[in-house]
N, C-alpha and C. Protein backbone atom coordinates (compact mmCIF):
# COMPACT_ATOMS: atom_id res chain seq x y z
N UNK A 1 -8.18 -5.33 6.89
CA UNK A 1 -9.49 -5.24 6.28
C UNK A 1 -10.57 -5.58 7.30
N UNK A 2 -10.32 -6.55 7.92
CA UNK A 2 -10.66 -7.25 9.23
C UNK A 2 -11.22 -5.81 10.07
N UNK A 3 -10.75 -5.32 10.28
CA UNK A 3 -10.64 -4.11 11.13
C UNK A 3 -11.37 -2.95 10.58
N UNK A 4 -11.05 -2.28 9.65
CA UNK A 4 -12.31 -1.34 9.12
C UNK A 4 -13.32 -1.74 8.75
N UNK A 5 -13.31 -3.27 8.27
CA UNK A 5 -15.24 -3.31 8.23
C UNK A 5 -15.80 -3.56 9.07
N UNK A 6 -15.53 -3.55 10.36
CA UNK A 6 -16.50 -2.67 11.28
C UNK A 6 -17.30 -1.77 11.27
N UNK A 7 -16.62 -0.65 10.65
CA UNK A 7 -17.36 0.43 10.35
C UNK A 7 -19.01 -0.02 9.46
N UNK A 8 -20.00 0.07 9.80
CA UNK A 8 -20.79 -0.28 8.25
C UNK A 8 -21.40 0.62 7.33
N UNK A 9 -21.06 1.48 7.53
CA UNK A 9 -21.05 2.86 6.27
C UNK A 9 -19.83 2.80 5.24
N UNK A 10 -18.65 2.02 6.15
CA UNK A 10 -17.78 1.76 5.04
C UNK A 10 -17.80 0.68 3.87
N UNK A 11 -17.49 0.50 2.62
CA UNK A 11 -18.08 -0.70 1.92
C UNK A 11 -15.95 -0.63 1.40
N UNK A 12 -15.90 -2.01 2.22
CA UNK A 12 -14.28 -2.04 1.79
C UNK A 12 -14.12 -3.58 1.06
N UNK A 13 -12.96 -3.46 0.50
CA UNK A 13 -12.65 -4.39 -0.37
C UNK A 13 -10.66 -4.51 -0.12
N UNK A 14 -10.79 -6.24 -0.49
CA UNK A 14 -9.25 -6.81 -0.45
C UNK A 14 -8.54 -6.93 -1.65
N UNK A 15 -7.32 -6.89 -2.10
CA UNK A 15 -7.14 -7.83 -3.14
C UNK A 15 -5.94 -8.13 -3.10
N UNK A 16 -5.37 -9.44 -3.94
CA UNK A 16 -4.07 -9.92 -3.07
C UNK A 16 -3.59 -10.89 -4.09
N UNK A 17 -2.16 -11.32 -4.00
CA UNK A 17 -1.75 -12.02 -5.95
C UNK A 17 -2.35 -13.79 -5.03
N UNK A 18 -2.36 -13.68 -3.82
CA UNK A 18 -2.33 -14.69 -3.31
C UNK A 18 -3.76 -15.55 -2.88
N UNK A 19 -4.59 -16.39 -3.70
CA UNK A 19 -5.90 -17.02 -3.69
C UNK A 19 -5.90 -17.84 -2.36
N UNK A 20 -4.59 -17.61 -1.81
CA UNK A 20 -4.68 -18.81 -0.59
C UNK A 20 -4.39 -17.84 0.99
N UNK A 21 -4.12 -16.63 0.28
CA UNK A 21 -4.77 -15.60 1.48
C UNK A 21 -5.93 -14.85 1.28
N UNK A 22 -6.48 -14.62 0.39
CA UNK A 22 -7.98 -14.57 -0.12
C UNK A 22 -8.59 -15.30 1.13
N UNK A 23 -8.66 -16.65 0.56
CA UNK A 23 -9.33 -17.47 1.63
C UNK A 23 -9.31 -17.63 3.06
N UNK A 24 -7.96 -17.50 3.27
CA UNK A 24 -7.77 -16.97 4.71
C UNK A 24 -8.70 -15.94 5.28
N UNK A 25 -9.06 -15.06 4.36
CA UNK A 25 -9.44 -13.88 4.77
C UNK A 25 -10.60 -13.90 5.08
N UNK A 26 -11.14 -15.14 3.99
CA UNK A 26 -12.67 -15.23 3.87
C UNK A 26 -13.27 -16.44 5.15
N UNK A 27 -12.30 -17.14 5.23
CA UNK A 27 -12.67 -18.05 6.98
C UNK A 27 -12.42 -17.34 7.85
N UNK A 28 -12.17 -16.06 7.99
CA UNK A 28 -12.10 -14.86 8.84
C UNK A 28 -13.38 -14.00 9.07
N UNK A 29 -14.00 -14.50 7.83
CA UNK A 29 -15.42 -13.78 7.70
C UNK A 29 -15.43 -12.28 7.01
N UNK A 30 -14.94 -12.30 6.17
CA UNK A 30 -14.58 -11.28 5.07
C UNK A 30 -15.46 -11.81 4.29
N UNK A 31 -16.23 -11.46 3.42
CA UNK A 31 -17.32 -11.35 2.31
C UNK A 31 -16.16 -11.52 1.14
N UNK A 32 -16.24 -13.08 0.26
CA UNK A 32 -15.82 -13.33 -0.94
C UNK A 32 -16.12 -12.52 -1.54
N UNK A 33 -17.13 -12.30 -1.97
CA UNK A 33 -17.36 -11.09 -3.37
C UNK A 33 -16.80 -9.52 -3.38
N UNK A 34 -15.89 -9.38 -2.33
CA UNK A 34 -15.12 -8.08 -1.68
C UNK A 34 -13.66 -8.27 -1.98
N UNK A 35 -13.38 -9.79 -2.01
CA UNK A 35 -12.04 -9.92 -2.12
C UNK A 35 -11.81 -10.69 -4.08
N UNK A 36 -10.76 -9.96 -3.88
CA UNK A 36 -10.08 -10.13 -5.64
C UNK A 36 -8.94 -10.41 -5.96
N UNK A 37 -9.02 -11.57 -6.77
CA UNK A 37 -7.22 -11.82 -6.88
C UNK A 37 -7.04 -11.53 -8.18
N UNK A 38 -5.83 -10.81 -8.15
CA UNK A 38 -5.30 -9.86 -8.87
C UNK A 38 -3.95 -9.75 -8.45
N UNK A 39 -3.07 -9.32 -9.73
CA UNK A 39 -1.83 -8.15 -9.65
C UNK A 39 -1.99 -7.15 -9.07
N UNK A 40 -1.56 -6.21 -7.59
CA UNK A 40 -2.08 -4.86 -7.70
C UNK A 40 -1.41 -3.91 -8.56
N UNK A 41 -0.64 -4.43 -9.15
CA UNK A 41 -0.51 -3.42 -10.69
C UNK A 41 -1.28 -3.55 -11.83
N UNK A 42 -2.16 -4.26 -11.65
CA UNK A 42 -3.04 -4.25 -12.90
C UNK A 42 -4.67 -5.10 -12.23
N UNK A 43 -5.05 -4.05 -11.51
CA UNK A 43 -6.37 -4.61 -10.46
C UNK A 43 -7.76 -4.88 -11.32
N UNK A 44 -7.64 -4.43 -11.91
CA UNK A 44 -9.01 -4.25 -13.24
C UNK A 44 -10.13 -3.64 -12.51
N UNK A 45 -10.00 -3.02 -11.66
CA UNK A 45 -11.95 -1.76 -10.94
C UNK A 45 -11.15 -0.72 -11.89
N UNK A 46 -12.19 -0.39 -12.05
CA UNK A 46 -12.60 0.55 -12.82
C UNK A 46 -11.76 2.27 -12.11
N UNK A 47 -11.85 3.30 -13.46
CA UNK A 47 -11.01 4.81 -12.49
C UNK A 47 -11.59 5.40 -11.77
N UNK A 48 -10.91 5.47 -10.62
CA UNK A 48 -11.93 6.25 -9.59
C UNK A 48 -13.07 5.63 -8.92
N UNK A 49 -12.70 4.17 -8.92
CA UNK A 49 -13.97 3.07 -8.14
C UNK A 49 -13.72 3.28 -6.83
N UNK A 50 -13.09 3.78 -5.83
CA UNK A 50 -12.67 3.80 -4.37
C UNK A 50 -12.77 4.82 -4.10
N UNK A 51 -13.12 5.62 -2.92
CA UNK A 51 -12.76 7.04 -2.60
C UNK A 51 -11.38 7.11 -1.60
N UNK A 52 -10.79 5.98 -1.21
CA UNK A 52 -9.17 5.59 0.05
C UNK A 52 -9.18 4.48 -0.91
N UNK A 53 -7.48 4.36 -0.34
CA UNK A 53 -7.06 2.91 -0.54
C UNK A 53 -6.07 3.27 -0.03
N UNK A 54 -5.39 1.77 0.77
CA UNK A 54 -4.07 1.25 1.71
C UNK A 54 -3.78 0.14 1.78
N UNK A 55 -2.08 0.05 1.97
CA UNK A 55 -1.27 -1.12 2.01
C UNK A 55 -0.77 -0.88 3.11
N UNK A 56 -0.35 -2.48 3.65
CA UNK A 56 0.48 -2.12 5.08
C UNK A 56 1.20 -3.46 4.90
N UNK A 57 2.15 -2.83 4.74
CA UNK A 57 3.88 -3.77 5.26
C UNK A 57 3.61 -4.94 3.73
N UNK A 58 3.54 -4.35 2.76
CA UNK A 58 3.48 -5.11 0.90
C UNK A 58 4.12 -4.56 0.30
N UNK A 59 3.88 -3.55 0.01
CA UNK A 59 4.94 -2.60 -0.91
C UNK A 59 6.43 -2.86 -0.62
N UNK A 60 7.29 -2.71 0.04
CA UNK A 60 8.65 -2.78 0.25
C UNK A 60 9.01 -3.89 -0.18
N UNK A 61 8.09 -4.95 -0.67
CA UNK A 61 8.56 -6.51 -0.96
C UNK A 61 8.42 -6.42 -2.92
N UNK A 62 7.64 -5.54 -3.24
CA UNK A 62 7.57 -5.25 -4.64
C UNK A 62 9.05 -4.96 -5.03
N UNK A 63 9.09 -5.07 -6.52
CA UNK A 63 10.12 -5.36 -7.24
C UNK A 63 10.41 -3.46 -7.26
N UNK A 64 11.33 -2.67 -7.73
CA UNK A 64 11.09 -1.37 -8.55
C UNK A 64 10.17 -0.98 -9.39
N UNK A 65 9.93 -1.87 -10.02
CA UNK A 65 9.39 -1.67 -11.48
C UNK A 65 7.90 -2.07 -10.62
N UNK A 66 7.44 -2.85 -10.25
CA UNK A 66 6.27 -3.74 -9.46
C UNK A 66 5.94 -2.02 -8.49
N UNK A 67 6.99 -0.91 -7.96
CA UNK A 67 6.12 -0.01 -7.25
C UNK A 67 6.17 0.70 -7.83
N UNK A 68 6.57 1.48 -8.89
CA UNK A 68 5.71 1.82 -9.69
C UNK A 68 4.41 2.15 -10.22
N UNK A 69 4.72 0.59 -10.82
CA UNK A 69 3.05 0.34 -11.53
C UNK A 69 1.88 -0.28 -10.07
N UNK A 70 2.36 -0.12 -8.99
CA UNK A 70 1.42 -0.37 -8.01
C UNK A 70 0.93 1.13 -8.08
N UNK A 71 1.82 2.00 -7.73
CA UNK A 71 1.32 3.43 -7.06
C UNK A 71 0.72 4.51 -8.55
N UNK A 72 0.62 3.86 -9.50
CA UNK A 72 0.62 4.37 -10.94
C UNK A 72 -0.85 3.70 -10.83
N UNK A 73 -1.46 2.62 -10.81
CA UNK A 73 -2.69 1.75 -10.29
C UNK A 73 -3.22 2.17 -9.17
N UNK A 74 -2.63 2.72 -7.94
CA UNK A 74 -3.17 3.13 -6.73
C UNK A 74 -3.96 4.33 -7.16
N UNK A 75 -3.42 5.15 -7.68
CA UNK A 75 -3.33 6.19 -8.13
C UNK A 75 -4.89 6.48 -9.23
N UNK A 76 -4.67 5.44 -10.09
CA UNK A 76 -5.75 5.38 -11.10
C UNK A 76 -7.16 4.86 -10.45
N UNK A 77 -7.32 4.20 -9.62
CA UNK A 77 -8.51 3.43 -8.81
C UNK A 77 -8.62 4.46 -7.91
N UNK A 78 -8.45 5.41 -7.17
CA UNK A 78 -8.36 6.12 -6.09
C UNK A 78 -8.51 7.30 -6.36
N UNK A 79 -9.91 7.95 -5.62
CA UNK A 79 -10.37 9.42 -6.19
C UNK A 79 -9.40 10.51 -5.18
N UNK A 80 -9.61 9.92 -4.04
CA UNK A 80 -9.11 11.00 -3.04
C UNK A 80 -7.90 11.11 -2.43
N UNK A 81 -7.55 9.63 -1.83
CA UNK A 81 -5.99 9.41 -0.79
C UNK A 81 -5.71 7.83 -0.72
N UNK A 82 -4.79 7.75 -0.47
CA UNK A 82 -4.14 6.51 -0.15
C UNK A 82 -3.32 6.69 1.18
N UNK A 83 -3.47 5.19 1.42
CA UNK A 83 -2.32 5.42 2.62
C UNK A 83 -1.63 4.50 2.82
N UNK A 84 -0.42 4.18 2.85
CA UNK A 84 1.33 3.18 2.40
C UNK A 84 1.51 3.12 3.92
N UNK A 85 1.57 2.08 4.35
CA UNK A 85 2.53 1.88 5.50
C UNK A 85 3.67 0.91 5.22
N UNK A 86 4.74 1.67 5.65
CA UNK A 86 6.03 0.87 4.66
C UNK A 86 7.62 0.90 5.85
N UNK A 87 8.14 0.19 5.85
CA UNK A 87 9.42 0.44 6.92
C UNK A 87 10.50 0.98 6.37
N UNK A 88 10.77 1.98 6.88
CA UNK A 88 12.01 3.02 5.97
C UNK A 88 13.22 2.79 7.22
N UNK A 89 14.89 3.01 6.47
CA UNK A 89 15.79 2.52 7.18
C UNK A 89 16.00 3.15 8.33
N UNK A 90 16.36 2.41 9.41
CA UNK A 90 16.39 3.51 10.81
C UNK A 90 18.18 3.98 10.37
N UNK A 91 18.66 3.83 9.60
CA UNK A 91 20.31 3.91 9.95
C UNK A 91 20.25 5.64 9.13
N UNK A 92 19.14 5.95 8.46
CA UNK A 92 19.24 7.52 7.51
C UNK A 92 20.32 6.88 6.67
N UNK A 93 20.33 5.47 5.54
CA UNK A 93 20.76 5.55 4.41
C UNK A 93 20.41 4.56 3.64
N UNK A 94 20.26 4.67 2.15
CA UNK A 94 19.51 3.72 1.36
C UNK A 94 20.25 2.09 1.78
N UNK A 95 19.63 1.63 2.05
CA UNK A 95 20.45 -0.23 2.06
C UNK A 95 19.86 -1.12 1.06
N UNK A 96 18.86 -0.55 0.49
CA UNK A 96 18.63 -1.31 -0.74
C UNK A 96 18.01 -2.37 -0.48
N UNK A 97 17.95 -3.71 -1.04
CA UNK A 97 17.15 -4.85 -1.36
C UNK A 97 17.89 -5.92 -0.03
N UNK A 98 17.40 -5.79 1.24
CA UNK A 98 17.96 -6.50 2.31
C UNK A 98 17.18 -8.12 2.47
N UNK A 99 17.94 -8.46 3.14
CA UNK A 99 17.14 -10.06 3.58
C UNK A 99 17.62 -10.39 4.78
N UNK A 100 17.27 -9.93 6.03
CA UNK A 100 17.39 -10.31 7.11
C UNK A 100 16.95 -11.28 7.88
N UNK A 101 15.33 -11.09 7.67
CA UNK A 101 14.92 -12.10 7.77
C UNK A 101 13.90 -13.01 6.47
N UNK A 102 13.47 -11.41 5.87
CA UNK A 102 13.05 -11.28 4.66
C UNK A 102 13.31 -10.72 4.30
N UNK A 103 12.54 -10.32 2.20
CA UNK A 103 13.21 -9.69 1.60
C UNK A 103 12.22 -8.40 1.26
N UNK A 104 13.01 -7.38 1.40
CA UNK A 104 12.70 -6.21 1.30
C UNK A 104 13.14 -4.82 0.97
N UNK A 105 12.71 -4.02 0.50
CA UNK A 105 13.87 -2.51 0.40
C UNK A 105 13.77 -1.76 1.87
N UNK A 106 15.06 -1.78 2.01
CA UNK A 106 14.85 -1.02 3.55
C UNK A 106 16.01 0.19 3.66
N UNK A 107 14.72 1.48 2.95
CA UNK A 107 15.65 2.62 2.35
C UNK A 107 14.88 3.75 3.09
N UNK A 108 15.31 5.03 2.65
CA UNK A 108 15.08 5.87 3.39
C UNK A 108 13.88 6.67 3.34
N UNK A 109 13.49 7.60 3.39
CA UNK A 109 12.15 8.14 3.48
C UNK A 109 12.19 8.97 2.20
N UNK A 110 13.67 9.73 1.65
CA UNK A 110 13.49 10.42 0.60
C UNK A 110 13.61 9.51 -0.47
N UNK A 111 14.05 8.12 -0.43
CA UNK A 111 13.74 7.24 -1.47
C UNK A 111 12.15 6.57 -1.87
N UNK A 112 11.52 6.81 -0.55
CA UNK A 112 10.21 6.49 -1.08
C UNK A 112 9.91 7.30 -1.73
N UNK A 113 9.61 8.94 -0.70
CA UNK A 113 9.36 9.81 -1.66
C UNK A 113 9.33 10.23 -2.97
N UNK A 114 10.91 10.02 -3.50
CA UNK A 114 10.70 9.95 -4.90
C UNK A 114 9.53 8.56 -5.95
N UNK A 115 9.64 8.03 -4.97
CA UNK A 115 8.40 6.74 -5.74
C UNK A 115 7.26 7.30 -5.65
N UNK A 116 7.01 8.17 -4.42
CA UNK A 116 5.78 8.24 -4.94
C UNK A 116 5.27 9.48 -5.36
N UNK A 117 6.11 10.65 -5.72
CA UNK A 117 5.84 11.57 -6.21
C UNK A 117 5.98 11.53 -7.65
N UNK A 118 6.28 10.42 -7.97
CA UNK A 118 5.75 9.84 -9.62
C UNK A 118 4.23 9.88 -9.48
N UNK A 119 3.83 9.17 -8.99
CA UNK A 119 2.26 9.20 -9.32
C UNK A 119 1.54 10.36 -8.26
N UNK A 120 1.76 10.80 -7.68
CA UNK A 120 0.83 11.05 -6.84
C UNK A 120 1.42 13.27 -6.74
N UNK A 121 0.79 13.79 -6.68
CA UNK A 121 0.85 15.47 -6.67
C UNK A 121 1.16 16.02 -5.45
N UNK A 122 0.74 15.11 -4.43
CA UNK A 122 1.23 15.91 -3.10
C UNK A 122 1.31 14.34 -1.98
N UNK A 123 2.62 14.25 -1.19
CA UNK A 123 2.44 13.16 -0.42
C UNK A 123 2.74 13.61 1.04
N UNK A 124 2.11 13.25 1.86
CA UNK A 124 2.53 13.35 3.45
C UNK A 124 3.08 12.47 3.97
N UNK A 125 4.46 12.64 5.08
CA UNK A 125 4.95 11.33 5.75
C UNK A 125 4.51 11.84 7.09
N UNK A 126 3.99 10.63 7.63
CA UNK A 126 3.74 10.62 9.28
C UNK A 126 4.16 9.01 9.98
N UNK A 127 4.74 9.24 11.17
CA UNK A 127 5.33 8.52 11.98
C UNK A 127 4.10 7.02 12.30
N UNK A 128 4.41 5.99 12.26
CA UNK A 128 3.82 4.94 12.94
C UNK A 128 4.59 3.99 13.80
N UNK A 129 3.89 3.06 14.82
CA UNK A 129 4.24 2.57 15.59
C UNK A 129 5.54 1.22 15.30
N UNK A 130 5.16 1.08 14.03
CA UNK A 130 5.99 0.18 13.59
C UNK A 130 7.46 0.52 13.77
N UNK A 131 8.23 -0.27 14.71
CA UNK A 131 9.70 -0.74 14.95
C UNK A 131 10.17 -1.83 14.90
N UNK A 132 11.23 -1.91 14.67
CA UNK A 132 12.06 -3.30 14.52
C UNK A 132 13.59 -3.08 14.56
N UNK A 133 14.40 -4.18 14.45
CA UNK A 133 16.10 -3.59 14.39
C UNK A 133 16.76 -3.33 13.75
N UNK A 134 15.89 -2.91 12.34
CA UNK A 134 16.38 -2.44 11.12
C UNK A 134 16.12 -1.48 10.64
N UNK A 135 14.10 -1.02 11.25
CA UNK A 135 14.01 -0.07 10.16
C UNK A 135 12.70 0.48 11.43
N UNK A 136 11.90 1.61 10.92
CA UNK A 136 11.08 2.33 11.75
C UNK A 136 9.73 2.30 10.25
N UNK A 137 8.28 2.41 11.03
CA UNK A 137 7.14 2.41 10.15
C UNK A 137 6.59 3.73 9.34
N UNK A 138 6.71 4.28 8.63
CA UNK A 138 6.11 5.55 7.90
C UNK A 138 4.48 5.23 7.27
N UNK A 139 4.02 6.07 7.73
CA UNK A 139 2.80 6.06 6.52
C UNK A 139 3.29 7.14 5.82
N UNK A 140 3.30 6.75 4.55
CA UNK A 140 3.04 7.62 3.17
C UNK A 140 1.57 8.19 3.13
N UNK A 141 0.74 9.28 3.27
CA UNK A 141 -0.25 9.47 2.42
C UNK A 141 -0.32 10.30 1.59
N UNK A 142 -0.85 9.92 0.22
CA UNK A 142 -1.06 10.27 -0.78
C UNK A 142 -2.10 10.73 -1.25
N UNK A 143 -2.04 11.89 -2.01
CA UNK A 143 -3.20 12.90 -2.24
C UNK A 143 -3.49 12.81 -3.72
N UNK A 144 -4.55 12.83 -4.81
CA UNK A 144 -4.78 12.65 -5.71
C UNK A 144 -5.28 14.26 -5.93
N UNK A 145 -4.65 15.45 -5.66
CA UNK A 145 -5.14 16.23 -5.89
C UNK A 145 -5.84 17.09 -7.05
N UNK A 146 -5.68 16.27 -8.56
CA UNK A 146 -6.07 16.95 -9.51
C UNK A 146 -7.29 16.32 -9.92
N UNK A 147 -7.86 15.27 -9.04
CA UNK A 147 -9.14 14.54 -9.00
C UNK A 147 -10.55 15.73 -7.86
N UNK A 148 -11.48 15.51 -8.50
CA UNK A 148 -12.60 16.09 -7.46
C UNK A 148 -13.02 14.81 -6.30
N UNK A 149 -13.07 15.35 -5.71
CA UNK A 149 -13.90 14.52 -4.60
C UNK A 149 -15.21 14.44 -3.95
């Protein structure tokens, strides 16, 4: 978040289950009234309050049911695209709910896929820098295509 509000044409916003990274965020110099604690399955802005929205390295720690109703919520707040950065398995096979060092799903790219072609009409995968010795970084982006923009 830190990082795109730089931009100042952009007007961005946080939100997080966690009030004690809130604050973190905000002795960082993030604008309190930007950041919101909340479920992101149940964020309360309003439909279509955002024109983007993105996660990076959260989602894979959600429950099944928890991504879902995240990308079902992403989905509903979000006029245009989203964008998921998420670690999919480097081995090409589902491994499911791992704990290596933490806990996470560290599955394959057509298992996201199917998550998120529940909510979303058209999704793109593209490569990111993210590596490690388990798994490689994907962005998901997601298109809200039956929305105007």
């Amino acid at each position: 978040m830190a990082l795109v509000s730089r931009f100042p044409d952009l007007e961005v916003h946080g939100c997080d289950i966690s009030d004690f990274l809130l604050g973190k965020a905000a002795e960082r110099g993030l604008p309190r009234d930007r950041l919101h604690l909340c479920d992101a399955t149940k964020t309360g802005y309003a439909d279509g309050r955002f024109d983007y929205a993105y996660s990076i390295g959260s989602l894979e720690h959600f429950t099944e049911e928890g991504i879902g109703g995240f990308l079902q919520e992403c989905r509903r707040i979000t006029r245009t695209a989203s964008f998921h950065n998420i670690p999919v398995s480097n081995t090409g096979e589902d491994q499911g709910w791992v704990r290596p060092y933490q806990s996470y799903f560290n599955n394959t790219v057509e298992w996201w896929l199917r998550k998120f072609t529940t909510a979303f009409g058209r999704v793109e995968v593209l490569d990111s820098a993210w590596v490690d010795e388990w798994s490689v970084g994907k962005w998901f982006v997601c298109f809200n295509a039956d929305r105007p923009s």
